[in-house]
PDB file of N, CA and C in Angstrom:
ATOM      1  N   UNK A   1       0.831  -1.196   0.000  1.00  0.00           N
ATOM      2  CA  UNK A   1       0.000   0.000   0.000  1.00  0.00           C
ATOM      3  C   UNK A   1       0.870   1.253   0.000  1.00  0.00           C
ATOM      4  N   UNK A   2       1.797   1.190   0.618  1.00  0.00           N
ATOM      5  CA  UNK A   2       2.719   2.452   0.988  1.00  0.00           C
ATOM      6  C   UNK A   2       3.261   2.780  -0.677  1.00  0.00           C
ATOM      7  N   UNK A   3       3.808   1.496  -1.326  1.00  0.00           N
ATOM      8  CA  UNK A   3       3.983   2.051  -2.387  1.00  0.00           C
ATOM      9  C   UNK A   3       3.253   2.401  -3.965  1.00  0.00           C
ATOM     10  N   UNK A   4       1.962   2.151  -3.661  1.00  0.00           N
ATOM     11  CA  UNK A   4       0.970   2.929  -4.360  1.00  0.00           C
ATOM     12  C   UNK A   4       0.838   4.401  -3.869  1.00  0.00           C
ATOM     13  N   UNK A   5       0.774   4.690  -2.789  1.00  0.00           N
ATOM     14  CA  UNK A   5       0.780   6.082  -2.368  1.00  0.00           C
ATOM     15  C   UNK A   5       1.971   6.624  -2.350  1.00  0.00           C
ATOM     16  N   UNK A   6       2.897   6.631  -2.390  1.00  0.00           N
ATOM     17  CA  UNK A   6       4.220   6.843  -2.851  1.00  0.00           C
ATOM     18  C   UNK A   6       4.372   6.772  -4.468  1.00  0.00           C
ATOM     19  N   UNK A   7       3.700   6.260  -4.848  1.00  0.00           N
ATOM     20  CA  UNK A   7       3.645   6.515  -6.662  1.00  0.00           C
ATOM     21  C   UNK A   7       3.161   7.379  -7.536  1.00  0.00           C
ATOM     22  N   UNK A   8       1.742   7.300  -6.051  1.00  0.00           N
ATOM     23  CA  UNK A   8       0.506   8.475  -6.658  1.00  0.00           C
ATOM     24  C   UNK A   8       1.304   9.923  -6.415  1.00  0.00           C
ATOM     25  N   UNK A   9       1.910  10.070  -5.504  1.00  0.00           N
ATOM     26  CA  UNK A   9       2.317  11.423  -4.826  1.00  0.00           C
ATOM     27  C   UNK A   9       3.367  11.738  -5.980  1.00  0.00           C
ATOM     28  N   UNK A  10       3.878  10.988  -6.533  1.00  0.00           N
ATOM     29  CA  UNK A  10       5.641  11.050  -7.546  1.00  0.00           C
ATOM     30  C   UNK A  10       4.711  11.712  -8.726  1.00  0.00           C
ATOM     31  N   UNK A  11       3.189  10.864  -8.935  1.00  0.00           N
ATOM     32  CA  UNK A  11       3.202  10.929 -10.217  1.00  0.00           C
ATOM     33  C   UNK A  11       1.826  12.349 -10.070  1.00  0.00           C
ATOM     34  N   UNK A  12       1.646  12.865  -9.490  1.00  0.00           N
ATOM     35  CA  UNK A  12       0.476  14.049  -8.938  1.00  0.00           C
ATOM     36  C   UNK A  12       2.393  15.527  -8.874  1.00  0.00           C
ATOM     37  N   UNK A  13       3.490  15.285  -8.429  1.00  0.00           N
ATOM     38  CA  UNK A  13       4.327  16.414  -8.401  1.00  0.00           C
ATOM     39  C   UNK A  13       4.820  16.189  -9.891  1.00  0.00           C
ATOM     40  N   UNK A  14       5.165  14.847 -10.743  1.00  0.00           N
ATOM     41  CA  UNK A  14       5.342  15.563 -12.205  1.00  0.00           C
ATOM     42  C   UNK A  14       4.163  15.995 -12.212  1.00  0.00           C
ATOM     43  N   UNK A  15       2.869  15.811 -13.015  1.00  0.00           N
ATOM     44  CA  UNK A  15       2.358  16.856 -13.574  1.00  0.00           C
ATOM     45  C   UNK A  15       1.907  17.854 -13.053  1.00  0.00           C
ATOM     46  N   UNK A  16       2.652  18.540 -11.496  1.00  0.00           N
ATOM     47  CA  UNK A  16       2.230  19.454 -11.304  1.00  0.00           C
ATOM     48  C   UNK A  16       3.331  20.108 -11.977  1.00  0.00           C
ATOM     49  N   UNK A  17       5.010  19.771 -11.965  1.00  0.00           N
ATOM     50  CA  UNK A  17       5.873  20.307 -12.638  1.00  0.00           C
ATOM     51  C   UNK A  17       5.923  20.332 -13.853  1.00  0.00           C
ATOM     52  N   UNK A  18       5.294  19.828 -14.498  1.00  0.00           N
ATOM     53  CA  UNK A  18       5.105  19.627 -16.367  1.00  0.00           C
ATOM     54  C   UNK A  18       3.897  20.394 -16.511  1.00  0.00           C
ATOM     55  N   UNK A  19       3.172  20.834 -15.448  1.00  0.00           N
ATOM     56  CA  UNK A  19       2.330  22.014 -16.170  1.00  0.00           C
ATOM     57  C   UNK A  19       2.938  23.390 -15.926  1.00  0.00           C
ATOM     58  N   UNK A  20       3.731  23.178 -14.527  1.00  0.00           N
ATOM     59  CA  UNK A  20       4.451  24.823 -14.562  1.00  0.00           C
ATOM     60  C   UNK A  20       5.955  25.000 -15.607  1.00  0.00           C
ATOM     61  N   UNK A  21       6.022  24.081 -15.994  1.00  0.00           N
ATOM     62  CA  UNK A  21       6.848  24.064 -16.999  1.00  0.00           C
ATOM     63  C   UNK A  21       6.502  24.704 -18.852  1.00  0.00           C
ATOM     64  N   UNK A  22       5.364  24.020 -18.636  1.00  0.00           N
ATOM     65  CA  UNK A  22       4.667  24.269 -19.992  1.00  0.00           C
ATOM     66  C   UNK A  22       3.983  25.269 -20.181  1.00  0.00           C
ATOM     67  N   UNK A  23       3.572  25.911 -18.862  1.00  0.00           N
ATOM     68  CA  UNK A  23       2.154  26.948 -19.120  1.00  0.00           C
ATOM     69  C   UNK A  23       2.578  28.204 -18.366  1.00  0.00           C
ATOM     70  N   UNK A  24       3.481  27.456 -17.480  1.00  0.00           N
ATOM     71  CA  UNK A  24       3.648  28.643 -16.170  1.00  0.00           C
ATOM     72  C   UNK A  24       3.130  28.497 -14.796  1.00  0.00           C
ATOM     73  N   UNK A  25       3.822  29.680 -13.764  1.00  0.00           N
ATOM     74  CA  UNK A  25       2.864  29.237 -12.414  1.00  0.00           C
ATOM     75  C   UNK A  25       1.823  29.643 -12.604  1.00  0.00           C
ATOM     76  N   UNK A  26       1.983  31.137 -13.134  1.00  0.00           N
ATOM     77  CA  UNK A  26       0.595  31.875 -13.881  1.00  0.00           C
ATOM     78  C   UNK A  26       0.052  31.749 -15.224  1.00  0.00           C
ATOM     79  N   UNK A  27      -0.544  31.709 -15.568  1.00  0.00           N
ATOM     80  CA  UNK A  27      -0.932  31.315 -16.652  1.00  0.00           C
ATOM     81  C   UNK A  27      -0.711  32.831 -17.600  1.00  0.00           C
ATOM     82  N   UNK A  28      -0.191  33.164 -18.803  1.00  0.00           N
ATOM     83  CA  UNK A  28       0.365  34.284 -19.583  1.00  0.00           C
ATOM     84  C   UNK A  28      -1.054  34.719 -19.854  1.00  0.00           C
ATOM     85  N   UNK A  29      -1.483  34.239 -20.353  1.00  0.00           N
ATOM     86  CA  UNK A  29      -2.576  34.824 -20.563  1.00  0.00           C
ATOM     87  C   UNK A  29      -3.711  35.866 -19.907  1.00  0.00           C
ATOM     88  N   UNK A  30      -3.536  35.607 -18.737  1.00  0.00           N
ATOM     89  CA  UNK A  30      -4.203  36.353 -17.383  1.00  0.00           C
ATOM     90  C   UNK A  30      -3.500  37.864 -17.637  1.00  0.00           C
ATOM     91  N   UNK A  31      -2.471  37.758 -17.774  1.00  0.00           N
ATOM     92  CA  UNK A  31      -1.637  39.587 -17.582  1.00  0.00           C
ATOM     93  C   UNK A  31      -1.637  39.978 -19.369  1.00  0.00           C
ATOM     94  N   UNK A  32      -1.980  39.210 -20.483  1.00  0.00           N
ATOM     95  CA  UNK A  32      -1.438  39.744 -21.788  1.00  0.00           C
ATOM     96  C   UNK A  32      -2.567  40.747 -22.300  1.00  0.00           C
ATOM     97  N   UNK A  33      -2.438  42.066 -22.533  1.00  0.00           N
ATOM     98  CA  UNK A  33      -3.987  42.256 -23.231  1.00  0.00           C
ATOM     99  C   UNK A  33      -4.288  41.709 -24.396  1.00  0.00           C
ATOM    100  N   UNK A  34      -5.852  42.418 -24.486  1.00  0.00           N
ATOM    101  CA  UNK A  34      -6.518  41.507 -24.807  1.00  0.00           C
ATOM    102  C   UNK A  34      -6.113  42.159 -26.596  1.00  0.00           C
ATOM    103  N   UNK A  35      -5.766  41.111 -27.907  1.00  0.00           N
ATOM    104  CA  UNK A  35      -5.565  41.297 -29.005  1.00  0.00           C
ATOM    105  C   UNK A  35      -6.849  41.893 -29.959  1.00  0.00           C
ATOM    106  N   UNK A  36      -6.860  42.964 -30.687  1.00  0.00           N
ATOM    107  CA  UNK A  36      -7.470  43.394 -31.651  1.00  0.00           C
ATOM    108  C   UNK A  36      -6.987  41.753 -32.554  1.00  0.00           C
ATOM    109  N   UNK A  37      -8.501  42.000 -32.909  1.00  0.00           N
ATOM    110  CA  UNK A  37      -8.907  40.614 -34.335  1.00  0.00           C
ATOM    111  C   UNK A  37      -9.430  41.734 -35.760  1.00  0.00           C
ATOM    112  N   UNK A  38      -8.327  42.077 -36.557  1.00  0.00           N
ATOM    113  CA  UNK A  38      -8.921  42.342 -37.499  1.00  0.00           C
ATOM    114  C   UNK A  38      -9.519  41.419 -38.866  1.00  0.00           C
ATOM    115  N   UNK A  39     -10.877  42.194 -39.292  1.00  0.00           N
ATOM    116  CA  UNK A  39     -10.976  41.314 -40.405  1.00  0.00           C
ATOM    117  C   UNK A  39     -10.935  42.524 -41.685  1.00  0.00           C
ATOM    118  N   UNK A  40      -9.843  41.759 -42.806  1.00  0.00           N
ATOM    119  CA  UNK A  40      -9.863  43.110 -44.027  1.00  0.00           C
ATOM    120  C   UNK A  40     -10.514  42.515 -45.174  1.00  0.00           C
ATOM    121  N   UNK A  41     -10.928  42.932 -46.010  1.00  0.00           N
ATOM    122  CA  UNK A  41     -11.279  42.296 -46.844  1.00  0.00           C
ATOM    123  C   UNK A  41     -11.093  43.590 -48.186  1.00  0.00           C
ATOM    124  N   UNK A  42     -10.522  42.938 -49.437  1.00  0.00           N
ATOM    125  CA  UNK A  42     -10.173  43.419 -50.475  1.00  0.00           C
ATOM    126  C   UNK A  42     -11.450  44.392 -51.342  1.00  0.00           C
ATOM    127  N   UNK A  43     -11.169  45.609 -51.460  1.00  0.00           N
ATOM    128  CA  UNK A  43     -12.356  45.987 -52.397  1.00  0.00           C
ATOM    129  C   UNK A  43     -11.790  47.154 -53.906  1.00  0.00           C
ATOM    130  N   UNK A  44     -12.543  47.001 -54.207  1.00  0.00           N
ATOM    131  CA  UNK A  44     -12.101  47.629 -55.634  1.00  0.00           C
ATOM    132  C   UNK A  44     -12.976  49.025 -55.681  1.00  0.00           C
ATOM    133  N   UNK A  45     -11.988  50.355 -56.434  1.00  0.00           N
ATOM    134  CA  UNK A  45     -12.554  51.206 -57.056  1.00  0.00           C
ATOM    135  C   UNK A  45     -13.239  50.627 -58.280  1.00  0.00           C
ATOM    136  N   UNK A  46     -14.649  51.227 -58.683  1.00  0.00           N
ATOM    137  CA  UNK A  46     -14.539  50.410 -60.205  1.00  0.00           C
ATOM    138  C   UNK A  46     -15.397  51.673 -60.556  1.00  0.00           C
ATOM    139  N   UNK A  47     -14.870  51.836 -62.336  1.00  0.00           N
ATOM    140  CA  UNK A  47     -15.339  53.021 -63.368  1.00  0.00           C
ATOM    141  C   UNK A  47     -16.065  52.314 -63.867  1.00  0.00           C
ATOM    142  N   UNK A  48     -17.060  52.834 -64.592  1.00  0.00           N
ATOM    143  CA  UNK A  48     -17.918  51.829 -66.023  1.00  0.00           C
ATOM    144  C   UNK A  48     -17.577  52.872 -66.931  1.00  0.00           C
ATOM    145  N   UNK A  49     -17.119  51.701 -68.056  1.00  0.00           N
ATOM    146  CA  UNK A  49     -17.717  52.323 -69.380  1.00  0.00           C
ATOM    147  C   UNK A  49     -18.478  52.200 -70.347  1.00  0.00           C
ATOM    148  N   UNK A  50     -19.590  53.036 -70.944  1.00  0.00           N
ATOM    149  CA  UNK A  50     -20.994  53.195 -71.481  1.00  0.00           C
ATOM    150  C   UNK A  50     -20.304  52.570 -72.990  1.00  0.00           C
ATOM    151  N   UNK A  51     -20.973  51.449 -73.536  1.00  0.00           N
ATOM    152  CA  UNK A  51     -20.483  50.976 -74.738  1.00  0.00           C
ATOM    153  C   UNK A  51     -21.388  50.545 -75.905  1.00  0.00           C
ATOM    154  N   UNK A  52     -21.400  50.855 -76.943  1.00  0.00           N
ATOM    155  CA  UNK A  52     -22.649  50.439 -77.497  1.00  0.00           C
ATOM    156  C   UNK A  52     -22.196  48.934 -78.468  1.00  0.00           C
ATOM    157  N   UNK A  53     -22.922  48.422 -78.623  1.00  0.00           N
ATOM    158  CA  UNK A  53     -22.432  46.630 -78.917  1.00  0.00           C
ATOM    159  C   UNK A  53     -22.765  46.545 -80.030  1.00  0.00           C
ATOM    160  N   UNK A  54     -21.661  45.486 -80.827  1.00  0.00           N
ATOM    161  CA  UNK A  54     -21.762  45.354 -82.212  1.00  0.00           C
ATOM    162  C   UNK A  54     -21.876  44.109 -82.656  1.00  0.00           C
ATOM    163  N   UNK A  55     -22.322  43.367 -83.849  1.00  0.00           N
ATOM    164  CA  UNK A  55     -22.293  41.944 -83.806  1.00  0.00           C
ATOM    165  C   UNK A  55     -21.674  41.020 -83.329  1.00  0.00           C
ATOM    166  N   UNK A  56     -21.442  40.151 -82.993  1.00  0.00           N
ATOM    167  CA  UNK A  56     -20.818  39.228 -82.276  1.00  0.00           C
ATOM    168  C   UNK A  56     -20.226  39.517 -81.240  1.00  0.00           C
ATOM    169  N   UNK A  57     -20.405  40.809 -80.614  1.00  0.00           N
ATOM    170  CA  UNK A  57     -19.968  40.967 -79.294  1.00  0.00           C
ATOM    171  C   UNK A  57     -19.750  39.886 -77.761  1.00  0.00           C
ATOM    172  N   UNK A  58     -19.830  39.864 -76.987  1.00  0.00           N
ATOM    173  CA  UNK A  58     -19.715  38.888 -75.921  1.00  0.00           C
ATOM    174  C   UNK A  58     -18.610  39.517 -75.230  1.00  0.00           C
ATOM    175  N   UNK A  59     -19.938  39.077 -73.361  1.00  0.00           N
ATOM    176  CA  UNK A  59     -18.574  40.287 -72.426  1.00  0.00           C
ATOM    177  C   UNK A  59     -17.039  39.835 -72.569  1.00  0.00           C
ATOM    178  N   UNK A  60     -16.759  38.251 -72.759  1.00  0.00           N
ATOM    179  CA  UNK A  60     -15.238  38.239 -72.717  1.00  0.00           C
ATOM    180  C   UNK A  60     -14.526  39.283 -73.774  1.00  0.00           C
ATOM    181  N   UNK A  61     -14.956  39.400 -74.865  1.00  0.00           N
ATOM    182  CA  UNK A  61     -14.462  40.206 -75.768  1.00  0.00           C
ATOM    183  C   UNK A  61     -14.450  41.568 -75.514  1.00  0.00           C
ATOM    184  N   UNK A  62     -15.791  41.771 -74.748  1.00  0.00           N
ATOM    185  CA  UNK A  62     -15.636  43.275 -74.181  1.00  0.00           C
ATOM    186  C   UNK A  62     -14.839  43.782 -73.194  1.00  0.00           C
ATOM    187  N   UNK A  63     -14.433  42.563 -72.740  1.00  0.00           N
ATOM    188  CA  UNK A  63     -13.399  42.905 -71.000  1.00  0.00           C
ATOM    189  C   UNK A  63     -11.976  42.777 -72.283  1.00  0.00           C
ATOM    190  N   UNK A  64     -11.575  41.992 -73.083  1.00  0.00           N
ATOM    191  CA  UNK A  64     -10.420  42.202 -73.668  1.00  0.00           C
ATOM    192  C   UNK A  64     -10.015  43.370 -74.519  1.00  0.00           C
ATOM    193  N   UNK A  65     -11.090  43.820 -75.336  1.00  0.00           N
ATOM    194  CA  UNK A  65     -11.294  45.070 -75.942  1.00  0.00           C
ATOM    195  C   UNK A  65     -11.225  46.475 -74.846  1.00  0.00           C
ATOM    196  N   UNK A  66     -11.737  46.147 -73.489  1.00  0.00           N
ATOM    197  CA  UNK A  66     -11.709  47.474 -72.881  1.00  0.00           C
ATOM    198  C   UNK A  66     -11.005  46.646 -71.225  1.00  0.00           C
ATOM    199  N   UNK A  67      -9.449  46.332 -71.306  1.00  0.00           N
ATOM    200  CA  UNK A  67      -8.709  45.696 -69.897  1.00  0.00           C
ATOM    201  C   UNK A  67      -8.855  46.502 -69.277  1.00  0.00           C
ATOM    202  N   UNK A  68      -9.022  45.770 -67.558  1.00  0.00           N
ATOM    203  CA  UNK A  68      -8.944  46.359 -66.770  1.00  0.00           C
ATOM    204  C   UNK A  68      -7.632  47.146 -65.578  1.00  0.00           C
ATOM    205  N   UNK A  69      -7.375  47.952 -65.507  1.00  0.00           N
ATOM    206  CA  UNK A  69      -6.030  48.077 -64.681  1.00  0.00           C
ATOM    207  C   UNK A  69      -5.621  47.531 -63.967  1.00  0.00           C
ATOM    208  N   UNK A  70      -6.158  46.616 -62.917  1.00  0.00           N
ATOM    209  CA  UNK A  70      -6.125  45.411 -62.294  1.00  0.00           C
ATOM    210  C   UNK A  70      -6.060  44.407 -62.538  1.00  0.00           C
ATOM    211  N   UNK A  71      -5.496  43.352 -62.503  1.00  0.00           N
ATOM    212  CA  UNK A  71      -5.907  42.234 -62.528  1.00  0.00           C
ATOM    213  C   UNK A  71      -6.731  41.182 -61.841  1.00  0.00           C
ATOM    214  N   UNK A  72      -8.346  41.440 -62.526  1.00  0.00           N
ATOM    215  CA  UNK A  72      -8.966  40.688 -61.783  1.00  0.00           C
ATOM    216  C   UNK A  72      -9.202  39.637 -62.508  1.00  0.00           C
ATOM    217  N   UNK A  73     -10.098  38.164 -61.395  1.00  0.00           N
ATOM    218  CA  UNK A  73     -10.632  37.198 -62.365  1.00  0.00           C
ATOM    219  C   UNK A  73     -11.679  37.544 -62.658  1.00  0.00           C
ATOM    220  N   UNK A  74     -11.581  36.807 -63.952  1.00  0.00           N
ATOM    221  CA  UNK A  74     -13.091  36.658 -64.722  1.00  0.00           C
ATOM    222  C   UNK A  74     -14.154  35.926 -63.970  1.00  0.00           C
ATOM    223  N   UNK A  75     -14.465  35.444 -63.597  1.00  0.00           N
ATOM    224  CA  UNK A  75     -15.786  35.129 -62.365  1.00  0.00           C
ATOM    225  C   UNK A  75     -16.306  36.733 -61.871  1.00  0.00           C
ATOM    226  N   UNK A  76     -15.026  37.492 -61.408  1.00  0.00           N
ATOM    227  CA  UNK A  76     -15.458  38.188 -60.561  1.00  0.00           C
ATOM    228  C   UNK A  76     -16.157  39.305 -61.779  1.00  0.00           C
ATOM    229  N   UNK A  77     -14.841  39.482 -62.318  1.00  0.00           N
ATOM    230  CA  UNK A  77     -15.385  40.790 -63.283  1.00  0.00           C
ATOM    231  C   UNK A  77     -16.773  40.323 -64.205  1.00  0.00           C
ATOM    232  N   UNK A  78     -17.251  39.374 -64.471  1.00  0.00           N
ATOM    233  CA  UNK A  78     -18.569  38.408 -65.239  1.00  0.00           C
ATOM    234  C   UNK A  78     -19.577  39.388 -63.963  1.00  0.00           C
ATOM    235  N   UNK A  79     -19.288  38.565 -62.572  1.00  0.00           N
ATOM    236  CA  UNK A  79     -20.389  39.285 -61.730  1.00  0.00           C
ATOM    237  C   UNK A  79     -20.781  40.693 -61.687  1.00  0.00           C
ATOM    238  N   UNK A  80     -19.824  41.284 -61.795  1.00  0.00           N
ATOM    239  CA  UNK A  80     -19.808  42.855 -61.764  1.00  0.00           C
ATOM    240  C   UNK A  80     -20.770  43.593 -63.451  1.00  0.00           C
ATOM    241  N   UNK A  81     -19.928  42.747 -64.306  1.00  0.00           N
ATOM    242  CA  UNK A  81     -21.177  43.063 -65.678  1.00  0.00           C
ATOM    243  C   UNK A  81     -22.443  42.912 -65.666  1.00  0.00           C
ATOM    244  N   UNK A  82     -22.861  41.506 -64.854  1.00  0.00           N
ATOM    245  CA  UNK A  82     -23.858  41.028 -64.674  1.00  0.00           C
ATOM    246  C   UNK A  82     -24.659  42.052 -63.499  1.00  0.00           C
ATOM    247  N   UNK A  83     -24.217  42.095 -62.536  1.00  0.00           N
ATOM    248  CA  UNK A  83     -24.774  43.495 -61.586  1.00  0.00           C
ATOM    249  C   UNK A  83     -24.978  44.790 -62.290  1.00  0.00           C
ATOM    250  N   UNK A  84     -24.416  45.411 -63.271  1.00  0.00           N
ATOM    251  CA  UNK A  84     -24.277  46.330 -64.104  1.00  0.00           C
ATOM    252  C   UNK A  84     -25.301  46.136 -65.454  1.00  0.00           C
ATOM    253  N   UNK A  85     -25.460  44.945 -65.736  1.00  0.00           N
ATOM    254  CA  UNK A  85     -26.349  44.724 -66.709  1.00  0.00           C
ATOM    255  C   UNK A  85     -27.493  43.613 -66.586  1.00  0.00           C
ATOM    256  N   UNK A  86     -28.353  43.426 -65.411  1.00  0.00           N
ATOM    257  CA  UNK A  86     -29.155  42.452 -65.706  1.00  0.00           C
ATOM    258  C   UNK A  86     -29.988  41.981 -66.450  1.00  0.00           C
ATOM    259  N   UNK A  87     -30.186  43.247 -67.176  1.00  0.00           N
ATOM    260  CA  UNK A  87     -30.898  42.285 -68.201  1.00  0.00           C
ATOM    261  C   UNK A  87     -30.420  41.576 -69.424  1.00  0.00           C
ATOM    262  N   UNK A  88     -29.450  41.387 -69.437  1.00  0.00           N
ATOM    263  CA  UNK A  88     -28.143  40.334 -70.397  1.00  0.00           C
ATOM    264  C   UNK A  88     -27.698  38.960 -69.623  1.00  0.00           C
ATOM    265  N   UNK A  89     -28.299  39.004 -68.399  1.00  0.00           N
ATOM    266  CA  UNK A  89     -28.714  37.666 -67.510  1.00  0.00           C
ATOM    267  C   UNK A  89     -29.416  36.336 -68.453  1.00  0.00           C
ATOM    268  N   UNK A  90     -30.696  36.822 -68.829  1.00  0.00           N
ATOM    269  CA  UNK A  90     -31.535  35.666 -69.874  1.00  0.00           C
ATOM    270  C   UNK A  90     -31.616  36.144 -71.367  1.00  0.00           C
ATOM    271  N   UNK A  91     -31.017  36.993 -71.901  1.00  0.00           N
ATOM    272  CA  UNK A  91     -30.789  37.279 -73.266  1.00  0.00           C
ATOM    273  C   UNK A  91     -29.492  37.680 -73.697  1.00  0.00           C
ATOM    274  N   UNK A  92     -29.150  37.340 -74.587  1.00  0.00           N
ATOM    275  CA  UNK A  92     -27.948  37.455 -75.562  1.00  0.00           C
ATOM    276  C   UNK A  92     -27.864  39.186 -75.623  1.00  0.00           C
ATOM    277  N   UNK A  93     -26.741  39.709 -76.151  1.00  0.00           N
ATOM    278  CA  UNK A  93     -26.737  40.990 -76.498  1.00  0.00           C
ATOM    279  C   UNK A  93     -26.719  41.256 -78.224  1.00  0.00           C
ATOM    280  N   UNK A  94     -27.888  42.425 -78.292  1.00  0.00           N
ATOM    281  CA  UNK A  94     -28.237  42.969 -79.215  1.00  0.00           C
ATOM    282  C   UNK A  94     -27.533  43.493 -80.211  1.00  0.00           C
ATOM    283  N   UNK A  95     -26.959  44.028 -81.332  1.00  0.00           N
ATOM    284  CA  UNK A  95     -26.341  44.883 -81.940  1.00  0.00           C
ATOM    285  C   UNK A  95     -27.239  46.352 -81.532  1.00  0.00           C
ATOM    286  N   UNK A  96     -26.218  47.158 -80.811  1.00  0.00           N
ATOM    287  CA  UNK A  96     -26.565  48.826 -80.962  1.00  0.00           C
ATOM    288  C   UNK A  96     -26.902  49.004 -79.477  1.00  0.00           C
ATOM    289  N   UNK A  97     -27.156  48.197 -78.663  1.00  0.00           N
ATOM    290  CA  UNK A  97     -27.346  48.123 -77.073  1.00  0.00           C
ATOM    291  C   UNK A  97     -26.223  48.818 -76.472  1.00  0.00           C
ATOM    292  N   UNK A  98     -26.813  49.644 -75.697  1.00  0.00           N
ATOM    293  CA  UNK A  98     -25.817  50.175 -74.623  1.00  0.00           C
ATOM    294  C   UNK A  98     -25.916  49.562 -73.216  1.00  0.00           C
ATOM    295  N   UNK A  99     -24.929  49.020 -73.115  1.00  0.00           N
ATOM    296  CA  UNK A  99     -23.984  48.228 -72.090  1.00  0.00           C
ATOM    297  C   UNK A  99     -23.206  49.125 -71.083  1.00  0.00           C
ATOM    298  N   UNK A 100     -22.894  48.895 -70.135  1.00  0.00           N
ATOM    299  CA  UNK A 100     -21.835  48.703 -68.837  1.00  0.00           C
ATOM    300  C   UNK A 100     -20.747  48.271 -68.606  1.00  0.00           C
ATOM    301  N   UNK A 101     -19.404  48.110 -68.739  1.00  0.00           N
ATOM    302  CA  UNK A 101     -18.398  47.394 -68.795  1.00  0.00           C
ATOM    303  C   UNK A 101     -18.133  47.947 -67.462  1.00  0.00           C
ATOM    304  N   UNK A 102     -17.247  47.173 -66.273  1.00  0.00           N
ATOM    305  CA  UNK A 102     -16.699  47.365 -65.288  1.00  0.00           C
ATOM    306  C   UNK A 102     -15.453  47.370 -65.312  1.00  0.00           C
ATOM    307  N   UNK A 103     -14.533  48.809 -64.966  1.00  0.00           N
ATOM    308  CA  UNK A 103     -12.956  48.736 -65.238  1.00  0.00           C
ATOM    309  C   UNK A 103     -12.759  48.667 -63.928  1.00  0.00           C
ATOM    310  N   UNK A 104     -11.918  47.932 -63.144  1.00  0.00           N
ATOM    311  CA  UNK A 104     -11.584  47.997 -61.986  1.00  0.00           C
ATOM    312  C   UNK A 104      -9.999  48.972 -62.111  1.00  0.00           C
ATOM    313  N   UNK A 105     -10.182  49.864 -61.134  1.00  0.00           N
ATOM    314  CA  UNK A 105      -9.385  51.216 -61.085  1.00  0.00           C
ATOM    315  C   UNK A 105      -8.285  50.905 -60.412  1.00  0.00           C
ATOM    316  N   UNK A 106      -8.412  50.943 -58.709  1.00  0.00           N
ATOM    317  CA  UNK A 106      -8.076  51.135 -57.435  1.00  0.00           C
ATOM    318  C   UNK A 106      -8.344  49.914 -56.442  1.00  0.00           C
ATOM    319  N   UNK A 107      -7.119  49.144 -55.619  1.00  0.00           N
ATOM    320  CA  UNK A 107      -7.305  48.211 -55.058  1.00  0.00           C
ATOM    321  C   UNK A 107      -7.155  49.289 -53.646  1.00  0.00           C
ATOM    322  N   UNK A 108      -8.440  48.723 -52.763  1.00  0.00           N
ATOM    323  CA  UNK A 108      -7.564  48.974 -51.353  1.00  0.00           C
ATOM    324  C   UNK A 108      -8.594  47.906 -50.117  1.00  0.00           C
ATOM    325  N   UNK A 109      -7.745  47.958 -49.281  1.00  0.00           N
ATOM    326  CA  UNK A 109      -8.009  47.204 -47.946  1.00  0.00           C
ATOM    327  C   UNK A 109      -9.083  47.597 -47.157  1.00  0.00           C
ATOM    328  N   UNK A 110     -10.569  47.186 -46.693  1.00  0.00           N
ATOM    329  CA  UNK A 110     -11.086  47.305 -45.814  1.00  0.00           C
ATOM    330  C   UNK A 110     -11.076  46.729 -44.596  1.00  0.00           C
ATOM    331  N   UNK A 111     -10.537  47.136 -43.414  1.00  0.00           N
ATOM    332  CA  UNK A 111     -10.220  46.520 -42.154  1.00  0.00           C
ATOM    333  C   UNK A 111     -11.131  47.040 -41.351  1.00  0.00           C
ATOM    334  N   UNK A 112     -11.916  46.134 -40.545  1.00  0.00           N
ATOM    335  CA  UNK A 112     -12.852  46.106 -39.361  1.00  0.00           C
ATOM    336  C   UNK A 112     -12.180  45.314 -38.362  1.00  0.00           C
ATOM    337  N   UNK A 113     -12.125  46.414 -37.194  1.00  0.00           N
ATOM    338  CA  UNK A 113     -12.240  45.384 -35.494  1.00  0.00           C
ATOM    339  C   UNK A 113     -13.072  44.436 -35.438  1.00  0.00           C
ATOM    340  N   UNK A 114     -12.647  43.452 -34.853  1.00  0.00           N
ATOM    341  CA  UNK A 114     -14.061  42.709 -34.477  1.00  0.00           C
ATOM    342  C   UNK A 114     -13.840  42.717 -32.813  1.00  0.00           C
TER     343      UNK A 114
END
């Protein structure tokens, strides 16, 4: 019996020493302040330009015919035409239609505290 309780006691002072080893007597965290969490998220200046459309047009051709200063993807810049032009959502484009093209200008950072 003595040396079960003599084992327990050996093995109760390591992990009391393997936690003040690892963590501290105090725990760091108690005295560190407390960290700003920012969240940024990327946004674009964007110009349009008013275009009137000619046969066989199609926005890829229109984003290559009129590049943007940025380099964005095409997903994104598609959405932005599409926000700019919905009604080219369920119909093809017309010859002589005036259109929207989105030039993306200006990159900058939006940062919020949380």
């Amino acid at each position: 019996m003595r040396y079960i309780i003599i084992t327990a006691i050996i093995f109760i002072i390591a992990f009391a020493v393997k936690v003040d080893l690892t963590e501290g007597t105090l725990p760091i965290a108690a005295f560190e302040n407390p960290k700003v969490i920012q969240k940024c998220e990327k946004e674009y200046t964007i110009k349009t330009i008013p275009v009137i459309t000619e046969l066989g047009d199609s926005p890829q051709s229109l984003f290559a015919t009129y590049p943007s200063e940025l380099n964005i993807p095409l997903p994104e810049r598609l959405s932005k035409f599409y926000q700019l032009n919905p009604h080219l959502q369920k119909q093809s484009m017309v010859p002589g239609e005036l259109i929207k093209i989105p030039i993306y200008v200006n990159e900058y950072n939006n940062c919020t505290k949380l």
